[in-house]
N, C-alpha and C. Protein backbone atom coordinates (compact mmCIF):
# COMPACT_ATOMS: atom_id res chain seq x y z
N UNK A 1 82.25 103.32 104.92
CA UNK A 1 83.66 103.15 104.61
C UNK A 1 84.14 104.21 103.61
N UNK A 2 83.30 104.74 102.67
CA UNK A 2 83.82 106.05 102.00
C UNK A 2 84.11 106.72 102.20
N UNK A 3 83.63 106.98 103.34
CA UNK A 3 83.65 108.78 104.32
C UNK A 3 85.50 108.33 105.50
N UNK A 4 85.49 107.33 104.98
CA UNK A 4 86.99 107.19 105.88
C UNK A 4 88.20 106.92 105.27
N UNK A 5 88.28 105.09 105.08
CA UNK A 5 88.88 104.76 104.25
C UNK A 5 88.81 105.29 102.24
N UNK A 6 87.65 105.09 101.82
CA UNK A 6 87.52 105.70 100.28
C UNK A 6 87.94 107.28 100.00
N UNK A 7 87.58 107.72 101.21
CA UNK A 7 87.99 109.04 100.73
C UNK A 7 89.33 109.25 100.77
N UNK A 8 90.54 108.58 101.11
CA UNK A 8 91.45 109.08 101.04
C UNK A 8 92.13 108.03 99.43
N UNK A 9 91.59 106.78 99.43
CA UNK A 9 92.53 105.50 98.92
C UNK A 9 91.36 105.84 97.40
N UNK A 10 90.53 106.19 96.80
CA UNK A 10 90.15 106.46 95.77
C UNK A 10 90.78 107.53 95.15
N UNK A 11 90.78 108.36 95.84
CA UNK A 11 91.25 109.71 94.66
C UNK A 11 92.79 108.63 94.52
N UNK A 12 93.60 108.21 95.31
CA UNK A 12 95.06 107.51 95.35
C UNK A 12 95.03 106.18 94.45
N UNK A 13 94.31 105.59 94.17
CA UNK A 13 94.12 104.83 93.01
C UNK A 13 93.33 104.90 91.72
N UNK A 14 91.97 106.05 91.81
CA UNK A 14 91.59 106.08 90.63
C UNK A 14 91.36 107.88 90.65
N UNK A 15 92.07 108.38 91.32
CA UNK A 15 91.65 110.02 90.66
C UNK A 15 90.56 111.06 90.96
N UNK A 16 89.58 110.25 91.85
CA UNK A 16 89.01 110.80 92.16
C UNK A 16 88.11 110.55 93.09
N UNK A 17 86.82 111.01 94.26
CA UNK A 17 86.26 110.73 95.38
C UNK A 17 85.48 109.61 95.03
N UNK A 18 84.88 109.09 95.96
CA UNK A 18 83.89 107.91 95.75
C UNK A 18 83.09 108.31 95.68
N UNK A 19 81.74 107.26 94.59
CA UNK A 19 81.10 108.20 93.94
C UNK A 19 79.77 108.21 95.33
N UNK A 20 79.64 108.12 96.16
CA UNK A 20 78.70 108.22 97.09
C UNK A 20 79.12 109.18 97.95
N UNK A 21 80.11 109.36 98.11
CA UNK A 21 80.65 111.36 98.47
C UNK A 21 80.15 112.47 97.24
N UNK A 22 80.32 111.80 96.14
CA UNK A 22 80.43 112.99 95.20
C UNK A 22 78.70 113.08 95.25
N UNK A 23 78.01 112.02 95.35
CA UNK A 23 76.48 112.38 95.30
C UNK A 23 75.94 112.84 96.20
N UNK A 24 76.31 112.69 97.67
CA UNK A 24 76.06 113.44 98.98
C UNK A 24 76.26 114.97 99.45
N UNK A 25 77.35 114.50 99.09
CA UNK A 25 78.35 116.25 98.94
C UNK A 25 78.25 116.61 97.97
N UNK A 26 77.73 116.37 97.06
CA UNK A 26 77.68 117.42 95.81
C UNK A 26 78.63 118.34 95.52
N UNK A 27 78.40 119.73 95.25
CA UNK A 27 79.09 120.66 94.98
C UNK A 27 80.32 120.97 95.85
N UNK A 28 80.03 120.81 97.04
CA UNK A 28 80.43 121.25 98.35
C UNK A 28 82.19 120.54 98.46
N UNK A 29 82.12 119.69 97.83
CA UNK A 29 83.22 118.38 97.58
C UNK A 29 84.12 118.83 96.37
N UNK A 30 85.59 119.33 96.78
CA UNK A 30 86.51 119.52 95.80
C UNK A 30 86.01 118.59 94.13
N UNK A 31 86.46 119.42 93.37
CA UNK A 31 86.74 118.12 91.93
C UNK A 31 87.96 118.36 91.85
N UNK A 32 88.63 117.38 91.33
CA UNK A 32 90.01 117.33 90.72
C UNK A 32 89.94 117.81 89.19
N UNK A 33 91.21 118.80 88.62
CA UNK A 33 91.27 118.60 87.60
C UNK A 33 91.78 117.80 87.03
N UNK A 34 91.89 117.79 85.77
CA UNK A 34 92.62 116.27 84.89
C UNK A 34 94.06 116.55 84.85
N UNK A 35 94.84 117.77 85.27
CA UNK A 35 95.83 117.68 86.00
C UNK A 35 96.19 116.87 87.11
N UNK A 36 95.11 117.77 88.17
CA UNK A 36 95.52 117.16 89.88
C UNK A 36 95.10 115.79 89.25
N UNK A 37 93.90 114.76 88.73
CA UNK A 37 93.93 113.73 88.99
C UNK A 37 95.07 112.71 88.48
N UNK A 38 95.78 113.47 87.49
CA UNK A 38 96.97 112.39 87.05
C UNK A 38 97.55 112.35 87.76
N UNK A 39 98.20 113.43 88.49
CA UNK A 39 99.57 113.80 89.53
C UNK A 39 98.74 112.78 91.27
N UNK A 40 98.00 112.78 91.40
CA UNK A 40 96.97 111.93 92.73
C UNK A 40 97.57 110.47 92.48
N UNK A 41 96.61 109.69 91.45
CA UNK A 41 96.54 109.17 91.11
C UNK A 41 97.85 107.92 91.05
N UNK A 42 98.16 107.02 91.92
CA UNK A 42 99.10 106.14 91.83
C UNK A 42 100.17 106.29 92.67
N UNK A 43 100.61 107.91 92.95
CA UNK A 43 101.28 108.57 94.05
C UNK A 43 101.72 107.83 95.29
N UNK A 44 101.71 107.08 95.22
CA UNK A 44 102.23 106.27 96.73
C UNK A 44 102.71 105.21 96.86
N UNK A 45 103.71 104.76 97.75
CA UNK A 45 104.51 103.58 97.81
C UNK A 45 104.02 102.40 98.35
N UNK A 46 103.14 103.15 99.22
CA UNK A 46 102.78 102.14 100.48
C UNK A 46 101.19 102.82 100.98
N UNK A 47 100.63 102.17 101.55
CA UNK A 47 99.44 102.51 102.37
C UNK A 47 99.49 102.52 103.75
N UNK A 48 99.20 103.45 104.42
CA UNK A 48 99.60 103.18 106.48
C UNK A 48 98.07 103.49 106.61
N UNK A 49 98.06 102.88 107.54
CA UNK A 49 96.50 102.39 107.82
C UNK A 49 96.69 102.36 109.70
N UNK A 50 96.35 103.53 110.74
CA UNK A 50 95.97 103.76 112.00
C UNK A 50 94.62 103.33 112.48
N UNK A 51 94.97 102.67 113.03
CA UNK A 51 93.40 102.03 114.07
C UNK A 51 93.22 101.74 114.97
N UNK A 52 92.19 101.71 115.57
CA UNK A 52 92.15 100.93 117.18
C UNK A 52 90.58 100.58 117.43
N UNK A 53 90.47 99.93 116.34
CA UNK A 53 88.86 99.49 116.90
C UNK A 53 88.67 98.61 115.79
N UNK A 54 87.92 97.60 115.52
CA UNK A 54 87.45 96.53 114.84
C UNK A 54 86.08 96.57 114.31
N UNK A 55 85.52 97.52 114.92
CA UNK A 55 84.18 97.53 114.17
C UNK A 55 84.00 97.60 113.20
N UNK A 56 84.67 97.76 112.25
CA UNK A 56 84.24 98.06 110.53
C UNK A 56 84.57 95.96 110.46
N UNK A 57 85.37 95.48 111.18
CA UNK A 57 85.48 94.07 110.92
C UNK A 57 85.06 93.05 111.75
N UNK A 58 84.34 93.49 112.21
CA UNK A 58 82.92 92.44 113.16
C UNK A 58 81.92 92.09 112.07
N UNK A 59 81.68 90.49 112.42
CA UNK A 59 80.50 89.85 111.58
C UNK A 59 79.39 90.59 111.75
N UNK A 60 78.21 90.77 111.10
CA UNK A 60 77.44 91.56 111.33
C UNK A 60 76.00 90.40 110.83
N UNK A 61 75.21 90.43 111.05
CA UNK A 61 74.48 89.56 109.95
C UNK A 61 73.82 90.58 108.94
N UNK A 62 73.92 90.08 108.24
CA UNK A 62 73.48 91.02 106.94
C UNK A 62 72.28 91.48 106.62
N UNK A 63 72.03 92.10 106.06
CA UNK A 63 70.87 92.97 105.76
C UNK A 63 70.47 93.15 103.61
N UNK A 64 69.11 92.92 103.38
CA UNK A 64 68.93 93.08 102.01
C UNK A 64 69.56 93.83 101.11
N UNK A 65 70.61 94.70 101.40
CA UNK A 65 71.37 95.43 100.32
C UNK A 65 72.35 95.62 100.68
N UNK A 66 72.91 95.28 101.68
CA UNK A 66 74.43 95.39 102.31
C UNK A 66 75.18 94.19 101.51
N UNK A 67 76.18 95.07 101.51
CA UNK A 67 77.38 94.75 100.82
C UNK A 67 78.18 93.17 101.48
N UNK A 68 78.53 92.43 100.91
CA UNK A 68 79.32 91.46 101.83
C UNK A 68 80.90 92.53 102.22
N UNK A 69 80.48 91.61 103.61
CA UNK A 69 82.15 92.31 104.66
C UNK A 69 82.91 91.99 104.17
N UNK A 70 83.32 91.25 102.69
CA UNK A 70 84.76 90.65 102.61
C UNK A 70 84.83 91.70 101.48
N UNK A 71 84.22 92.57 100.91
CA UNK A 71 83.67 93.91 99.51
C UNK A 71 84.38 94.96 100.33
N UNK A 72 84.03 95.27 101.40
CA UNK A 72 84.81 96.30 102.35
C UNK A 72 86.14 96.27 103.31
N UNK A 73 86.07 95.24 103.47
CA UNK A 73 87.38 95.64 103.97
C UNK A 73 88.93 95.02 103.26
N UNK A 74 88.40 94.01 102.07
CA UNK A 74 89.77 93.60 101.53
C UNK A 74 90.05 94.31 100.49
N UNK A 75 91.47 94.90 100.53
CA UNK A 75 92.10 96.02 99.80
C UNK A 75 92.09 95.49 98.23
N UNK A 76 92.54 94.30 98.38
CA UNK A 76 92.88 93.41 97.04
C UNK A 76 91.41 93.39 95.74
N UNK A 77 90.49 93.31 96.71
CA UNK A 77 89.09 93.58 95.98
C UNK A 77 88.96 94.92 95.91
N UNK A 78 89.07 95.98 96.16
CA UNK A 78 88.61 97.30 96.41
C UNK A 78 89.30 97.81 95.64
N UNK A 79 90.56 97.39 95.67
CA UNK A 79 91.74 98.60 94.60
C UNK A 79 92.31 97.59 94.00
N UNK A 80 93.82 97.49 94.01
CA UNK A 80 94.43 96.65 93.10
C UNK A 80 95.06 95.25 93.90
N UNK A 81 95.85 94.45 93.51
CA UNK A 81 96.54 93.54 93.88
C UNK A 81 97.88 93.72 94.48
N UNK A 82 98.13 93.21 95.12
CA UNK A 82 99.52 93.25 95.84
C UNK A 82 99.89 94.81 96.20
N UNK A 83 98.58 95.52 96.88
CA UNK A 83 98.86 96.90 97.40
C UNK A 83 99.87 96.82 98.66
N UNK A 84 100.71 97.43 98.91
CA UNK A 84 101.17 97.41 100.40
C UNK A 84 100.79 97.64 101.48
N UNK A 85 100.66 96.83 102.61
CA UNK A 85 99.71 97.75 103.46
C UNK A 85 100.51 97.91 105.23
N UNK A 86 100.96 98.49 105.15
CA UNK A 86 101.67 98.75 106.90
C UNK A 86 100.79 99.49 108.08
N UNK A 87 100.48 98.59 109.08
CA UNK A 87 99.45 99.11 109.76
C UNK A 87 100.23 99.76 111.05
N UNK A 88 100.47 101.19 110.39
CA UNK A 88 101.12 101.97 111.60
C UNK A 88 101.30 102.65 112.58
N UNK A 89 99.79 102.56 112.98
CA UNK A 89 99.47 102.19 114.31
C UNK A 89 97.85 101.75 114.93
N UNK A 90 98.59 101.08 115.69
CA UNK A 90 97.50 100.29 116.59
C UNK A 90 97.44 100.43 118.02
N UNK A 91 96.76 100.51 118.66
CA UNK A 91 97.09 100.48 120.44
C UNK A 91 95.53 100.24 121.35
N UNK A 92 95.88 100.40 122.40
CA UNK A 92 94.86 99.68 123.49
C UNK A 92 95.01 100.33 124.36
N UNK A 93 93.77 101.04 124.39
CA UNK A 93 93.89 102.55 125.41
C UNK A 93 93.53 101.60 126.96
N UNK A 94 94.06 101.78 127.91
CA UNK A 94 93.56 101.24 129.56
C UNK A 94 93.60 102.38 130.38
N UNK A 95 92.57 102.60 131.03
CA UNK A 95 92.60 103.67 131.67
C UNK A 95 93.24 103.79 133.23
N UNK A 96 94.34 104.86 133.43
CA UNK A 96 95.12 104.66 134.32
C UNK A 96 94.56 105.10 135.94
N UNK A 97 93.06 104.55 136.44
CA UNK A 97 92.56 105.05 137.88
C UNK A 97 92.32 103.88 138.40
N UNK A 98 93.50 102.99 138.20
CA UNK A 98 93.69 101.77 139.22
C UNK A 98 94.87 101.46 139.72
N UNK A 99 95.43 100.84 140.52
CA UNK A 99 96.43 100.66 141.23
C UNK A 99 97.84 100.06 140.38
N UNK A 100 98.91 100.78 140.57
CA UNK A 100 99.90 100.09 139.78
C UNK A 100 100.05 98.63 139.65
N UNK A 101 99.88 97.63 140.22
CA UNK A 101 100.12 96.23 140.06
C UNK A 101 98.58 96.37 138.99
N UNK A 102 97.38 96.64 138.89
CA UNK A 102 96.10 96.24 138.32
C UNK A 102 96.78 96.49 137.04
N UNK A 103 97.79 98.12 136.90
CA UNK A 103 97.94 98.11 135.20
C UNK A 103 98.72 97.52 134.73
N UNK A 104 99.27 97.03 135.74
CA UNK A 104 100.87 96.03 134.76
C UNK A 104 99.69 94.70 134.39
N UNK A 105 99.23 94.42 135.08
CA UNK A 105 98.08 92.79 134.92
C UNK A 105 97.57 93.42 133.41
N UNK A 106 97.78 93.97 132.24
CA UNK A 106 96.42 93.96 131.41
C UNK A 106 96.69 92.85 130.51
N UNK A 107 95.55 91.87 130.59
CA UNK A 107 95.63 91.25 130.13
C UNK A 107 94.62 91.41 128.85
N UNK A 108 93.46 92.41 128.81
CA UNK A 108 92.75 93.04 127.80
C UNK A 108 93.70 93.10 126.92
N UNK A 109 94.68 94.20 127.04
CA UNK A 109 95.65 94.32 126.01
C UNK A 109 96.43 93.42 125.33
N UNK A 110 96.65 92.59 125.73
CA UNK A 110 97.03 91.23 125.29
C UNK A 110 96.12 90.45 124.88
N UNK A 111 95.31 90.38 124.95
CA UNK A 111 93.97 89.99 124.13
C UNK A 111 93.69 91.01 122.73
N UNK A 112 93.60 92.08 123.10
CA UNK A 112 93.49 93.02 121.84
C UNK A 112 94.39 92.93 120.60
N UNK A 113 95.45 92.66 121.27
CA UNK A 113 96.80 92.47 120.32
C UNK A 113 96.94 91.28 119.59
N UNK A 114 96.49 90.09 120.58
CA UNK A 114 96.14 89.08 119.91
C UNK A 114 95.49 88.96 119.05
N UNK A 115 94.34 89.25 118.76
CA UNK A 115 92.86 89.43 117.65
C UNK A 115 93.61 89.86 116.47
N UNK A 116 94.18 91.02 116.81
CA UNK A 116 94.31 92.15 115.71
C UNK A 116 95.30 91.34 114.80
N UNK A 117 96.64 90.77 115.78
CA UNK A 117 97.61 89.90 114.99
C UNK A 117 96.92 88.51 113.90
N UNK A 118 95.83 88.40 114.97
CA UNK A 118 95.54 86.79 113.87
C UNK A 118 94.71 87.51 113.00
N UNK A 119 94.14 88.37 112.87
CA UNK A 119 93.38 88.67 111.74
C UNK A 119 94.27 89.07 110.69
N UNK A 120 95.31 89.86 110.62
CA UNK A 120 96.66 90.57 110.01
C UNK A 120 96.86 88.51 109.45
N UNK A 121 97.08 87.79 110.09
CA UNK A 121 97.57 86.36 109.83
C UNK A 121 96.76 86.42 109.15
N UNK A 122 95.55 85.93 108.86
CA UNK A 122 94.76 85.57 107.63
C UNK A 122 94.46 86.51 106.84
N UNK A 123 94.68 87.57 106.67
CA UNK A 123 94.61 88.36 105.40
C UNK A 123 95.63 87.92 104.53
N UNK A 124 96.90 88.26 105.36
CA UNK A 124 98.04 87.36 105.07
C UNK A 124 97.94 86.18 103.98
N UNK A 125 97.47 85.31 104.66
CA UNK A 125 97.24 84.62 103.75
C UNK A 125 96.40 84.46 102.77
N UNK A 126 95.58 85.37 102.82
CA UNK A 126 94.55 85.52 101.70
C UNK A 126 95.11 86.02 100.47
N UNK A 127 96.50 86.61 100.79
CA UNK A 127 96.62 87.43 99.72
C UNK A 127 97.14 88.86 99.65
N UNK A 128 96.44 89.47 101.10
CA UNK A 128 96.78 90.94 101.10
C UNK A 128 98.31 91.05 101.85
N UNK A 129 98.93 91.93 101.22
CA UNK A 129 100.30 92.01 101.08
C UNK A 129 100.77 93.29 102.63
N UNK A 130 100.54 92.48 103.48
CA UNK A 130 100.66 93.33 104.54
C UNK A 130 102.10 93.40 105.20
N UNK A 131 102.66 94.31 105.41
CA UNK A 131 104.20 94.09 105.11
C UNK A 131 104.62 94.79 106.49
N UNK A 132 104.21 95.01 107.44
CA UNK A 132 104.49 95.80 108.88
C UNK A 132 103.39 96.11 109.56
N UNK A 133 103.57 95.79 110.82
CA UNK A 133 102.33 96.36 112.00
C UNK A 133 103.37 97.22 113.21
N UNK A 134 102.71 97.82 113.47
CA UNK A 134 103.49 98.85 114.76
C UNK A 134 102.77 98.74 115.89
N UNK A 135 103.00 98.70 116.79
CA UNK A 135 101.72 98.60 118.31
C UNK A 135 102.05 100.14 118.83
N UNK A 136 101.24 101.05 118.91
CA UNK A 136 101.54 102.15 119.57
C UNK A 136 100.49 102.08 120.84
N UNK A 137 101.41 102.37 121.88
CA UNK A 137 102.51 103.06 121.75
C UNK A 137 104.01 102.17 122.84
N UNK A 138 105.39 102.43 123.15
CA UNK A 138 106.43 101.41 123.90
C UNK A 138 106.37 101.59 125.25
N UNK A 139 105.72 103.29 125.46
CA UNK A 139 105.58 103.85 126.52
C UNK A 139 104.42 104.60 126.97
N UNK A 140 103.75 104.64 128.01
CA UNK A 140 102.71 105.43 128.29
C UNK A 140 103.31 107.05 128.12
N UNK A 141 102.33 107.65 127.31
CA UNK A 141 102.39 109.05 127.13
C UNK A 141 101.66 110.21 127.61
N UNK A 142 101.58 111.15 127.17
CA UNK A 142 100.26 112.45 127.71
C UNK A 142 99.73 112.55 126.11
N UNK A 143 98.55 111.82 126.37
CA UNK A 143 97.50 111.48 125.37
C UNK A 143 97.10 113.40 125.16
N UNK A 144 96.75 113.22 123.71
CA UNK A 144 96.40 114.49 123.03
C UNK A 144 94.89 114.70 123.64
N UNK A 145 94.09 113.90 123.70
CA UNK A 145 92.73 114.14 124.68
C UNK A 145 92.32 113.96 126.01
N UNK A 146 93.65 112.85 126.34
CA UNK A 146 93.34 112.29 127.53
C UNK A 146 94.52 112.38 128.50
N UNK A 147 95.42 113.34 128.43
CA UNK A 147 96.77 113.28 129.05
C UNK A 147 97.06 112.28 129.69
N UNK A 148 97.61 111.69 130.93
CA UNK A 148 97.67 110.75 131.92
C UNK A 148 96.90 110.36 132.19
N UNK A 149 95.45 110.41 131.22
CA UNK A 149 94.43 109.57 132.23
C UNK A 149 93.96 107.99 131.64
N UNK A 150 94.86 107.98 130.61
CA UNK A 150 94.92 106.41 129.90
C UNK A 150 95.97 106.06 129.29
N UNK A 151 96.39 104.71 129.16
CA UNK A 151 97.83 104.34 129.06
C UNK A 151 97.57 103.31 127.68
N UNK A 152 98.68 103.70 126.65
CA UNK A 152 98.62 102.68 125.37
C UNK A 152 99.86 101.99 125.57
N UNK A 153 100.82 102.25 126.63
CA UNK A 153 102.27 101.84 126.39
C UNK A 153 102.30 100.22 126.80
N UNK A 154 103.06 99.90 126.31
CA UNK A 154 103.36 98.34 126.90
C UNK A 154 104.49 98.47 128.55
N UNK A 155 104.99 99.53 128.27
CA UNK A 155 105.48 100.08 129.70
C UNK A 155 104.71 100.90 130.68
N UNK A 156 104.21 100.72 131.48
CA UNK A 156 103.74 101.67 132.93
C UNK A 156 105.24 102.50 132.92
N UNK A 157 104.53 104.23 132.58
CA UNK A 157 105.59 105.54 133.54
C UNK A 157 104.74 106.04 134.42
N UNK A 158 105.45 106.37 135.63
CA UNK A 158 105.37 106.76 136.73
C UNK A 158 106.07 108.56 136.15
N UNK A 159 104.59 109.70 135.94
CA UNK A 159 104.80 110.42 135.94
C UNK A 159 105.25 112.02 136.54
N UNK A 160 105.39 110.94 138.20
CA UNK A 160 106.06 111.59 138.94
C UNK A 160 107.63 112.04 138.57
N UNK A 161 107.95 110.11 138.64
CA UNK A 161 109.32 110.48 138.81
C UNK A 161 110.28 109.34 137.77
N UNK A 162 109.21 108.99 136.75
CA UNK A 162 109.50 108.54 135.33
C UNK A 162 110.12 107.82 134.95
N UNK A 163 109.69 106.71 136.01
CA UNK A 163 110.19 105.41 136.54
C UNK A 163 109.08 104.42 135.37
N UNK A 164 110.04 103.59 134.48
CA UNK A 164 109.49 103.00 133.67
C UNK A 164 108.87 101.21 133.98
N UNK A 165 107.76 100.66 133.65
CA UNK A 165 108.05 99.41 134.60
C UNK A 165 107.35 99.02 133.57
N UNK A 166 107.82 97.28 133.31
CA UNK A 166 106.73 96.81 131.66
C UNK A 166 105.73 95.74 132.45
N UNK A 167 104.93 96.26 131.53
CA UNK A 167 103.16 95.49 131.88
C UNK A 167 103.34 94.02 131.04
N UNK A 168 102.55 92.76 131.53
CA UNK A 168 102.55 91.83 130.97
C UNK A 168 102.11 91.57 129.79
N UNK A 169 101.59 92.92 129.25
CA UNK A 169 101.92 92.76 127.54
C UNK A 169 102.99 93.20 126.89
N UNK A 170 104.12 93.88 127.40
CA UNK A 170 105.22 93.84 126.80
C UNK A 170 106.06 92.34 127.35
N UNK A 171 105.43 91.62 127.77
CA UNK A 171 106.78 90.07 128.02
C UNK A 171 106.13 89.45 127.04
């Protein structure tokens, strides 16, 4: 979790890398001066947080020096209290080499969305101050790796002739 999340949300709350980057990376790893770390340091309104996978929040059974899962992923323990957190984007890649009626049916995606929402619900109530979720994406796009060959939209386009039609996870 350092090498992802810590490395960006440490220097943004305390000034500087986590200290298991700074011992790995050694030298190799910027330092802040006691300039940059004041001016870092607190800098932000809000936290946006992009994802599409759950693995950092799957039960795991634990192991003799592992950390409890509730140490990693709740913000409220990790940094401060009542951080903001807007999760701005999320999506559910389906891959588009099946028949138009198969992609409007995803019901995966509607399952995915589901999970993600009830978990957002009980943080919620735990405490963490989660204040917006975004589902990306409204429309199928030309993916930066995968052009037309997988769909996040809650709408099926027809990139012929860009005919929009909504899948049963946008009803």
């Amino acid at each position: 979790m350092d090498f992802e999340l810590g490395w960006f949300m440490e220097p943004l709350m305390h000034g500087e890398y986590p200290e298991s980057m700074r011992r790995l990376v050694k030298d190799r790893l910027p330092v802040f001066t006691p300039e940059q770390n004041e001016l870092v340091k607190g800098s932000f309104d809000f936290i946006g947080i992009n994802y599409y996978t759950s693995r950092y929040a799957k039960s795991i059974p634990s192991t003799p020096n592992a950390a409890p899962a509730s140490c990693l992923v709740d913000p409220n323990k990790n940094y401060s209290k009542n951080l903001t957190i807007y999760i701005t984007e999320n999506g559910y890649p389906q891959k588009s080499n099946m028949s138009i009626s198969e992609e409007l049916k995803d019901q995966s995606r509607i399952e995915f969305v589901q999970k993600h929402l009830h978990q957002l619900q009980i943080a919620i109530k735990n405490g963490v101050n989660v204040k917006g979720y975004f589902y990306y994406s409204l429309l199928d796009s030309l993916e930066w790796g995968d052009a037309s060959t997988v769909g996040f939209g809650l709408y099926h386009v027809d990139f012929k002739n860009f005919t929009r039609t909504s899948k049963e996870s946008a009803k």
